[in-house]
Structure formats: C-alpha cells, structure tokens
PDB file of N, CA and C in Angstrom:
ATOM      1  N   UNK A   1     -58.995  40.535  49.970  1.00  0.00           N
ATOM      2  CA  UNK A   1     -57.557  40.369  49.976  1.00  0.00           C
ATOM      3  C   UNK A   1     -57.006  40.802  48.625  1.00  0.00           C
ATOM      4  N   UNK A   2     -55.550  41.447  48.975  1.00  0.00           N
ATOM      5  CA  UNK A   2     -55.038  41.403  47.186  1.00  0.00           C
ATOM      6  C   UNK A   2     -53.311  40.946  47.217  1.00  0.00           C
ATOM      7  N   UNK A   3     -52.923  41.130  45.921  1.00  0.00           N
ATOM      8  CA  UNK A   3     -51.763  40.421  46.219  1.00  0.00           C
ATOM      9  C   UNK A   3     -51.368  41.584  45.000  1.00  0.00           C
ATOM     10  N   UNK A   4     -49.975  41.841  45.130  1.00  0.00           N
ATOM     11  CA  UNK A   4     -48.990  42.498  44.160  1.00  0.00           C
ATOM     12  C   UNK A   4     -48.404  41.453  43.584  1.00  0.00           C
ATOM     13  N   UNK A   5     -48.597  41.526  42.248  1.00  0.00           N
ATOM     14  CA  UNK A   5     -47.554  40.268  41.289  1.00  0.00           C
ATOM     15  C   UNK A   5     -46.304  40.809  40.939  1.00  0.00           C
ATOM     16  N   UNK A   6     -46.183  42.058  41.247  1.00  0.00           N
ATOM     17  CA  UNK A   6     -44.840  42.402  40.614  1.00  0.00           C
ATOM     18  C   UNK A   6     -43.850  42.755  41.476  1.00  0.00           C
ATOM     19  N   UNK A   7     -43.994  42.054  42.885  1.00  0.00           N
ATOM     20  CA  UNK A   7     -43.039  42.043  43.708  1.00  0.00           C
ATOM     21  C   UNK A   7     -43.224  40.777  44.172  1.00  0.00           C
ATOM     22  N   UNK A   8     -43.062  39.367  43.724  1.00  0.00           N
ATOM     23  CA  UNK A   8     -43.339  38.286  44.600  1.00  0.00           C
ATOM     24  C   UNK A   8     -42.356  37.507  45.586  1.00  0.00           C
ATOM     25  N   UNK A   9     -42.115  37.058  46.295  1.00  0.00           N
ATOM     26  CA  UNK A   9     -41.030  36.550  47.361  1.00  0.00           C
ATOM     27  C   UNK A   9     -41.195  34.799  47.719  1.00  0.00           C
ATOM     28  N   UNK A  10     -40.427  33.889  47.387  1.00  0.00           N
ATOM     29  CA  UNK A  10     -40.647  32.852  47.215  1.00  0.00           C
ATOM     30  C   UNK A  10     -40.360  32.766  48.875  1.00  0.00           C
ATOM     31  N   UNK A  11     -40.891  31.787  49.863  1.00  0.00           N
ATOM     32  CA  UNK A  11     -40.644  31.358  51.078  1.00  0.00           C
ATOM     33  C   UNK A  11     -40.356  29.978  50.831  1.00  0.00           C
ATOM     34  N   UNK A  12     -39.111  29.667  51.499  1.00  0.00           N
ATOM     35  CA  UNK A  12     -38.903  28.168  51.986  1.00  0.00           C
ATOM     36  C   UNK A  12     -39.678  27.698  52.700  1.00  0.00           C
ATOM     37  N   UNK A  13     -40.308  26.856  52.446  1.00  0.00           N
ATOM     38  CA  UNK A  13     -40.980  25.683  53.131  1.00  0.00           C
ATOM     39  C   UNK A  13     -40.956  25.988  55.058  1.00  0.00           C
ATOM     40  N   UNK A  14     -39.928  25.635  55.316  1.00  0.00           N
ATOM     41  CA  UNK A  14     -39.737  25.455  56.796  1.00  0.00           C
ATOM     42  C   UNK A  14     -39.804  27.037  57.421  1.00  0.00           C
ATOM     43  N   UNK A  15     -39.628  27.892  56.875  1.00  0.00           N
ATOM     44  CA  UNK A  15     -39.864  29.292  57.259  1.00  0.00           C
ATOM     45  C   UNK A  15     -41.210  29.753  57.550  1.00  0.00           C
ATOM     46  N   UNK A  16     -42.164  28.657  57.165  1.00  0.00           N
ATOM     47  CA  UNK A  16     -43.730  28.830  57.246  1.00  0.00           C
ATOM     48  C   UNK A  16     -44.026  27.935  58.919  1.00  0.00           C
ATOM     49  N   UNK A  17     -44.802  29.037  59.829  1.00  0.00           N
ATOM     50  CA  UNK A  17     -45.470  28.018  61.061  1.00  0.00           C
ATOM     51  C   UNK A  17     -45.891  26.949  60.564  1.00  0.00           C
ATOM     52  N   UNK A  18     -45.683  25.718  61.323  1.00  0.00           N
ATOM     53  CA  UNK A  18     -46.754  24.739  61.055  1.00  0.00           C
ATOM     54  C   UNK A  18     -48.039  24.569  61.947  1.00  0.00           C
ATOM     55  N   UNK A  19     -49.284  24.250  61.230  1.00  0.00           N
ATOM     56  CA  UNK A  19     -50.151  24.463  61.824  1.00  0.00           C
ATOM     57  C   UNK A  19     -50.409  24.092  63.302  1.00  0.00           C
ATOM     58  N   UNK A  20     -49.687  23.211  63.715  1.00  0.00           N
ATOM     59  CA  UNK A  20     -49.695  23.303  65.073  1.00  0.00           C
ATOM     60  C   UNK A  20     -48.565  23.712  65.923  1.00  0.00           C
ATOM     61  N   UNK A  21     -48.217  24.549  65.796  1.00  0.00           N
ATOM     62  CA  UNK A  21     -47.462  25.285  66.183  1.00  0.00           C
ATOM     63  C   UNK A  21     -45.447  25.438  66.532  1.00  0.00           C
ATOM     64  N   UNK A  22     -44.900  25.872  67.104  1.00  0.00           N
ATOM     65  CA  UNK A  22     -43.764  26.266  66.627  1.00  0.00           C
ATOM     66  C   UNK A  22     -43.093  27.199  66.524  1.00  0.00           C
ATOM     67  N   UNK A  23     -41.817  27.238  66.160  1.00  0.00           N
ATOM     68  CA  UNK A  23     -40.746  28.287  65.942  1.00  0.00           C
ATOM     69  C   UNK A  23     -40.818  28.145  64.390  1.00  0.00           C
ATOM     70  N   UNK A  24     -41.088  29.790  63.685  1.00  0.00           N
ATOM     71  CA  UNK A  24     -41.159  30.192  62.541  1.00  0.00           C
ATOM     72  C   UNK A  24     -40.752  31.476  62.460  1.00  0.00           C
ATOM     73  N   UNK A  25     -40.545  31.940  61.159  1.00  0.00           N
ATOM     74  CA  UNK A  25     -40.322  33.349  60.087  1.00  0.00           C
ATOM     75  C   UNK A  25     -41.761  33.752  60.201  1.00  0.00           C
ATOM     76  N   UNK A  26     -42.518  32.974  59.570  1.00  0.00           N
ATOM     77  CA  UNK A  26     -43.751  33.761  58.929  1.00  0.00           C
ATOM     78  C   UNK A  26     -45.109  32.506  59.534  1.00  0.00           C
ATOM     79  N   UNK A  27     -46.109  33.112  59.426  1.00  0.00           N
ATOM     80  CA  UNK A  27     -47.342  32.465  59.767  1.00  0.00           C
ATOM     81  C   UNK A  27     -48.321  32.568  58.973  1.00  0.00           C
ATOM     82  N   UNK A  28     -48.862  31.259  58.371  1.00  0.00           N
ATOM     83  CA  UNK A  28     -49.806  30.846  57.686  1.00  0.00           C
ATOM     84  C   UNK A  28     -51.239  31.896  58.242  1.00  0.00           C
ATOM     85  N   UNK A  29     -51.975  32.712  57.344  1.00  0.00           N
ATOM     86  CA  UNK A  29     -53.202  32.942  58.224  1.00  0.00           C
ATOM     87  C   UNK A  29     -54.108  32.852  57.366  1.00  0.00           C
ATOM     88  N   UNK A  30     -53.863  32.327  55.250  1.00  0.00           N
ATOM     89  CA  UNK A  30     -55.016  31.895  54.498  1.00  0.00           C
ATOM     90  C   UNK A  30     -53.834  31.110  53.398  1.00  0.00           C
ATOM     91  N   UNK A  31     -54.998  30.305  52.965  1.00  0.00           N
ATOM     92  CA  UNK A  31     -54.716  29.705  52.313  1.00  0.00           C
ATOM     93  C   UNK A  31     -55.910  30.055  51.155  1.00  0.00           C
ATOM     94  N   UNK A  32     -55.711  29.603  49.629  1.00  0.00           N
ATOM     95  CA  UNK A  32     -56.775  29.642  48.507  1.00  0.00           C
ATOM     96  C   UNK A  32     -56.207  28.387  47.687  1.00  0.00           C
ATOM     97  N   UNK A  33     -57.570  27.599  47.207  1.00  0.00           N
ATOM     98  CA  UNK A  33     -57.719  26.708  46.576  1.00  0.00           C
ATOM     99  C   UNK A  33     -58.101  26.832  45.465  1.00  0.00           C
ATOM    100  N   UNK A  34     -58.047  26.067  44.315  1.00  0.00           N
ATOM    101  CA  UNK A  34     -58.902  26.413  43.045  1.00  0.00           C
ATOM    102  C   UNK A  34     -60.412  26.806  42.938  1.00  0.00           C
ATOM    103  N   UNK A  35     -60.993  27.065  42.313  1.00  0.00           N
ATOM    104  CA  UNK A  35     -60.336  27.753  40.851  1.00  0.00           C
ATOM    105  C   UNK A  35     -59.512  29.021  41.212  1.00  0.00           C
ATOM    106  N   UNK A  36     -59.292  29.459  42.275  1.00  0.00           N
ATOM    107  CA  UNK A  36     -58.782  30.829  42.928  1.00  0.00           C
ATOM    108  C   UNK A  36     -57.043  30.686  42.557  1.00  0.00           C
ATOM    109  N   UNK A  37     -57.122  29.555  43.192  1.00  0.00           N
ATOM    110  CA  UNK A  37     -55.599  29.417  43.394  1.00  0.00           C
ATOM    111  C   UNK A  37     -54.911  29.540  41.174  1.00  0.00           C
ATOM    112  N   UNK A  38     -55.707  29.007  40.306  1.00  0.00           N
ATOM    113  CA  UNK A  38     -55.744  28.948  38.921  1.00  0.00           C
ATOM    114  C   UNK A  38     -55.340  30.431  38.612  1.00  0.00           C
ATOM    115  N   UNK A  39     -56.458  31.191  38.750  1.00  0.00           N
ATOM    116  CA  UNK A  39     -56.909  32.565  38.624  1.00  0.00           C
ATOM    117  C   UNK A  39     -55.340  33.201  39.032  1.00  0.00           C
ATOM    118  N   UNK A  40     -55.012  33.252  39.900  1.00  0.00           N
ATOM    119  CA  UNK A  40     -54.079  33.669  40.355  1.00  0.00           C
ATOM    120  C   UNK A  40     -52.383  33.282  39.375  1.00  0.00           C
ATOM    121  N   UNK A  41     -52.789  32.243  39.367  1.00  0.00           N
ATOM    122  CA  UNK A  41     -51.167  31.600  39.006  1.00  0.00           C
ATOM    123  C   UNK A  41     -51.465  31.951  37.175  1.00  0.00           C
ATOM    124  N   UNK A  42     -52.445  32.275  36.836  1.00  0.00           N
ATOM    125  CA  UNK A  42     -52.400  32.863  35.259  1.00  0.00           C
ATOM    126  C   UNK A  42     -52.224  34.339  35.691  1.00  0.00           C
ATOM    127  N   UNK A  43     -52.405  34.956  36.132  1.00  0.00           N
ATOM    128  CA  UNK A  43     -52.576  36.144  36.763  1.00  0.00           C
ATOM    129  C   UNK A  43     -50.962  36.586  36.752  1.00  0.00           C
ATOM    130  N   UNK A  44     -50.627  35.772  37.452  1.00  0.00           N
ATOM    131  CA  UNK A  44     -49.040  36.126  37.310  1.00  0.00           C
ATOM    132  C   UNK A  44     -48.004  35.609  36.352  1.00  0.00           C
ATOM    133  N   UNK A  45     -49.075  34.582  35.661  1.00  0.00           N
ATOM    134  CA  UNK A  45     -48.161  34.927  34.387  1.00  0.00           C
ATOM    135  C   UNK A  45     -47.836  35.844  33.496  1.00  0.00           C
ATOM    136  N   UNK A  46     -49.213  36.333  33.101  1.00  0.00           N
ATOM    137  CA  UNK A  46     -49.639  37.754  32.779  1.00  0.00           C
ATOM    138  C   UNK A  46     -48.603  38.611  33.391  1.00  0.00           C
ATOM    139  N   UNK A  47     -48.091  38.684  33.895  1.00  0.00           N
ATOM    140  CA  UNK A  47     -47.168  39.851  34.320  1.00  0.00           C
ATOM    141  C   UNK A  47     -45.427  39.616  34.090  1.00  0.00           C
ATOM    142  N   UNK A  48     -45.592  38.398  34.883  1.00  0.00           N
ATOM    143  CA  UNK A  48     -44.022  38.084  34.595  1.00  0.00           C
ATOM    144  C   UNK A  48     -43.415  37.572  33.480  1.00  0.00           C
ATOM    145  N   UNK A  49     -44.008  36.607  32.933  1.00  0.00           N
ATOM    146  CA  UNK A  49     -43.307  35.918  31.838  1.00  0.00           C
ATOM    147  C   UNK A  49     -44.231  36.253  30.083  1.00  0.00           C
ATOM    148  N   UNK A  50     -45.273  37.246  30.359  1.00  0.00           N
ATOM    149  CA  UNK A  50     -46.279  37.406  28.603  1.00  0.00           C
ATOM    150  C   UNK A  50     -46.073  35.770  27.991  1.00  0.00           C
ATOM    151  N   UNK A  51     -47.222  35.003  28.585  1.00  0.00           N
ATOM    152  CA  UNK A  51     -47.077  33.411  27.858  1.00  0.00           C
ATOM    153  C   UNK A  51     -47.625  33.847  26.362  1.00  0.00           C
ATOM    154  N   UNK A  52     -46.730  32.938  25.475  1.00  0.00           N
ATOM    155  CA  UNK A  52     -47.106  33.319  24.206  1.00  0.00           C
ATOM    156  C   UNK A  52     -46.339  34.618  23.525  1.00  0.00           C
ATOM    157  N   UNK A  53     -45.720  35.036  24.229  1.00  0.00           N
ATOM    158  CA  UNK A  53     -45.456  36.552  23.453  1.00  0.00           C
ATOM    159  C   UNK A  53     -43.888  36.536  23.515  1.00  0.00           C
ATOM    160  N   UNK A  54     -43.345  36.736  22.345  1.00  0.00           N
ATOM    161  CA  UNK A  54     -41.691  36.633  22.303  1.00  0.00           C
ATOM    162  C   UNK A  54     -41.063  37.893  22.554  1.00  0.00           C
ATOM    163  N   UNK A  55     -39.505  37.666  23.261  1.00  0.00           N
ATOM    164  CA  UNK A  55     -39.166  38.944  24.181  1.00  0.00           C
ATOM    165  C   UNK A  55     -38.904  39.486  23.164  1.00  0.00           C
ATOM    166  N   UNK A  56     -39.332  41.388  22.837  1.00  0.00           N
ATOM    167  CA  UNK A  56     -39.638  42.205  22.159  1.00  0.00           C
ATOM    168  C   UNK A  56     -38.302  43.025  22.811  1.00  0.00           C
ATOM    169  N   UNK A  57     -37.337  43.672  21.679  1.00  0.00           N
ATOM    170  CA  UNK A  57     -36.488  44.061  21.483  1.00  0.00           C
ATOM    171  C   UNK A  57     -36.721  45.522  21.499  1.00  0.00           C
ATOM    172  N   UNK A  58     -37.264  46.560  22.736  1.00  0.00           N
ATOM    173  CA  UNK A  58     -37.878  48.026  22.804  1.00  0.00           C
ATOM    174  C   UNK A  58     -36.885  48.773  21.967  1.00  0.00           C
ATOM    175  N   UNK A  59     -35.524  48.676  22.570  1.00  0.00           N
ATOM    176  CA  UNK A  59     -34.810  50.010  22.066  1.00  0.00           C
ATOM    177  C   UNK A  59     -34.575  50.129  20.117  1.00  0.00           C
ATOM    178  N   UNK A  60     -34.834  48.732  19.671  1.00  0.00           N
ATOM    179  CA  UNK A  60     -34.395  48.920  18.213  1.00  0.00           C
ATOM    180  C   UNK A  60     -35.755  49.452  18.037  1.00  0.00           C
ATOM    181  N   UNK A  61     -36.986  49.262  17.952  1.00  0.00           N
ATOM    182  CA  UNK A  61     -38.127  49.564  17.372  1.00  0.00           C
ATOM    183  C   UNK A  61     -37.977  50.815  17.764  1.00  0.00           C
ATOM    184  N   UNK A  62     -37.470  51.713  18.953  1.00  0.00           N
ATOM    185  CA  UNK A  62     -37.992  52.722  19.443  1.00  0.00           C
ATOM    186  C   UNK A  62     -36.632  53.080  18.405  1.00  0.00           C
ATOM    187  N   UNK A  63     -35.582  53.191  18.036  1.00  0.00           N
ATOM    188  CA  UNK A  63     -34.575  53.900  17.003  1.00  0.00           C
ATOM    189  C   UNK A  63     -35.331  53.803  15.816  1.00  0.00           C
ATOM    190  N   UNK A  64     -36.212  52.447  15.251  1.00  0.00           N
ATOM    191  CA  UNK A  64     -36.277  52.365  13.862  1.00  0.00           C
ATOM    192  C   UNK A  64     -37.696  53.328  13.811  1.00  0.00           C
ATOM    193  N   UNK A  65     -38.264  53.488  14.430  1.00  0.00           N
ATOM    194  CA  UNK A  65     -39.814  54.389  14.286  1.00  0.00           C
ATOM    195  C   UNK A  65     -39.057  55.973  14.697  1.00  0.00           C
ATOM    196  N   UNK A  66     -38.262  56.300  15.186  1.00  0.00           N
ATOM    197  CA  UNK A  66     -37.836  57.521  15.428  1.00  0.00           C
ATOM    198  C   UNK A  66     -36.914  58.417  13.807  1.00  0.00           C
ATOM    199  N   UNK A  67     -36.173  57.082  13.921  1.00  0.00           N
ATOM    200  CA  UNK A  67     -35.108  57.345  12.545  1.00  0.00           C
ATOM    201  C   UNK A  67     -36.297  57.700  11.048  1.00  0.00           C
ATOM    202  N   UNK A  68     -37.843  56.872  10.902  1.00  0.00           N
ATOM    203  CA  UNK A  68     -38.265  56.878   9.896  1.00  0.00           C
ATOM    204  C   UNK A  68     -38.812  58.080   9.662  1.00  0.00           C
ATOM    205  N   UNK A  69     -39.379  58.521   8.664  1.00  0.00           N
ATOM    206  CA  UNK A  69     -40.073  59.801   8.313  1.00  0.00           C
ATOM    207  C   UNK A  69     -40.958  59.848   7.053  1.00  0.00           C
ATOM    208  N   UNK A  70     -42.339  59.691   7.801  1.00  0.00           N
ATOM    209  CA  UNK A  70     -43.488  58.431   7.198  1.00  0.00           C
ATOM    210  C   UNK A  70     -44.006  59.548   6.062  1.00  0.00           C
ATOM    211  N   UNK A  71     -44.506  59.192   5.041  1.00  0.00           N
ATOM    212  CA  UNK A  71     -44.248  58.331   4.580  1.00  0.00           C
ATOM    213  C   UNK A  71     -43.587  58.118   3.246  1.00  0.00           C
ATOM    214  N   UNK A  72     -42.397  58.442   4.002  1.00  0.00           N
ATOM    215  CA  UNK A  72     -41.262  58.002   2.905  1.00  0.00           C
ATOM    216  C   UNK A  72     -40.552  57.114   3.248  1.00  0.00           C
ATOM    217  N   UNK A  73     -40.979  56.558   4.309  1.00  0.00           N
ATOM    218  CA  UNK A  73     -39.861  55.480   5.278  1.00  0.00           C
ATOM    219  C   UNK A  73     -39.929  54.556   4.316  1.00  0.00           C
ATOM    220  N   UNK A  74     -38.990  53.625   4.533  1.00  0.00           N
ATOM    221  CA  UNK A  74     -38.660  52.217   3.380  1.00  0.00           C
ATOM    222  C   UNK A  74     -39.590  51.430   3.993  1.00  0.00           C
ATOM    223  N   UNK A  75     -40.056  50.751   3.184  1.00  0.00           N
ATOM    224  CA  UNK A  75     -41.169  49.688   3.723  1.00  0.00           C
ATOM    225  C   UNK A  75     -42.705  50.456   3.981  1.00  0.00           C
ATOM    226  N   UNK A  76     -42.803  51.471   4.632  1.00  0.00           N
ATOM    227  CA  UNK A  76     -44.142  52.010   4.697  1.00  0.00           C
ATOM    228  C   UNK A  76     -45.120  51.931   3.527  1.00  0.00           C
ATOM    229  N   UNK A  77     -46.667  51.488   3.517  1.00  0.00           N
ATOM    230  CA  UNK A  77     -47.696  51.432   2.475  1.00  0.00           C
ATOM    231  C   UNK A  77     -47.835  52.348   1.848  1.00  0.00           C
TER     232      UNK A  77
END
C-alpha cells in the first residue's frame, strides 16, 4: 500500500461505512496500527509542517545571494 502526504483529505467521521453496514460516502477496507500508524503520522509531518524548522523566508535569501558578488559581498569570509 502507499499513501501521498501531499495531498491529504480529512473525512468526517459519519462519511465512513460502519462496519456493519449501511448508508455511506466511503468504505473502510484497512486499517494500520502502531508502530505503522507512528511511522506514518511523523511521515507527514515531514512534509507538511518541517517540525523543528522555522518558516524560511525563500524570496529574500534568493534576492540577497543573487544581489551579492562573492567575494566581495559584505559579510562573506
């Protein structure tokens, strides 16, 4: 099995069959438990939210490394 993390779709509760059966949206056909279910939910942290890593500001770094002209840039060793 695989799963795409970078398209995920939250389902309401009641939109899921219940196991014994019913009027539903969607139907249960696996379930995963730990350590799987773990694996996974770090997995997508890794993608969506970089735990630990502060939101990085692309377009100034990408002006200030373009604008410099090494090594005479200010600050360069």
């Amino acid at each position: 099995m695989a799963v795409s993390l970078r398209d995920l779709e939250l389902l309401p509760y009641d939109d899921i069959l219940p196991p014994g059966g019913g009027e539903a949206k969607y139907e249960r056909l696996a379930s995963i438990d730990s350590p799987f279910r773990e694996q996974l939910a770090w997995a997508y942290l890794r993608v969506g939210s970089r735990p630990g890593v502060p939101d990085r500001d692309i377009e100034t770094w990408a002006e200030d490394v373009l604008a410099c002209d090494p090594p005479w840039c200010e600050g360069s060793a």
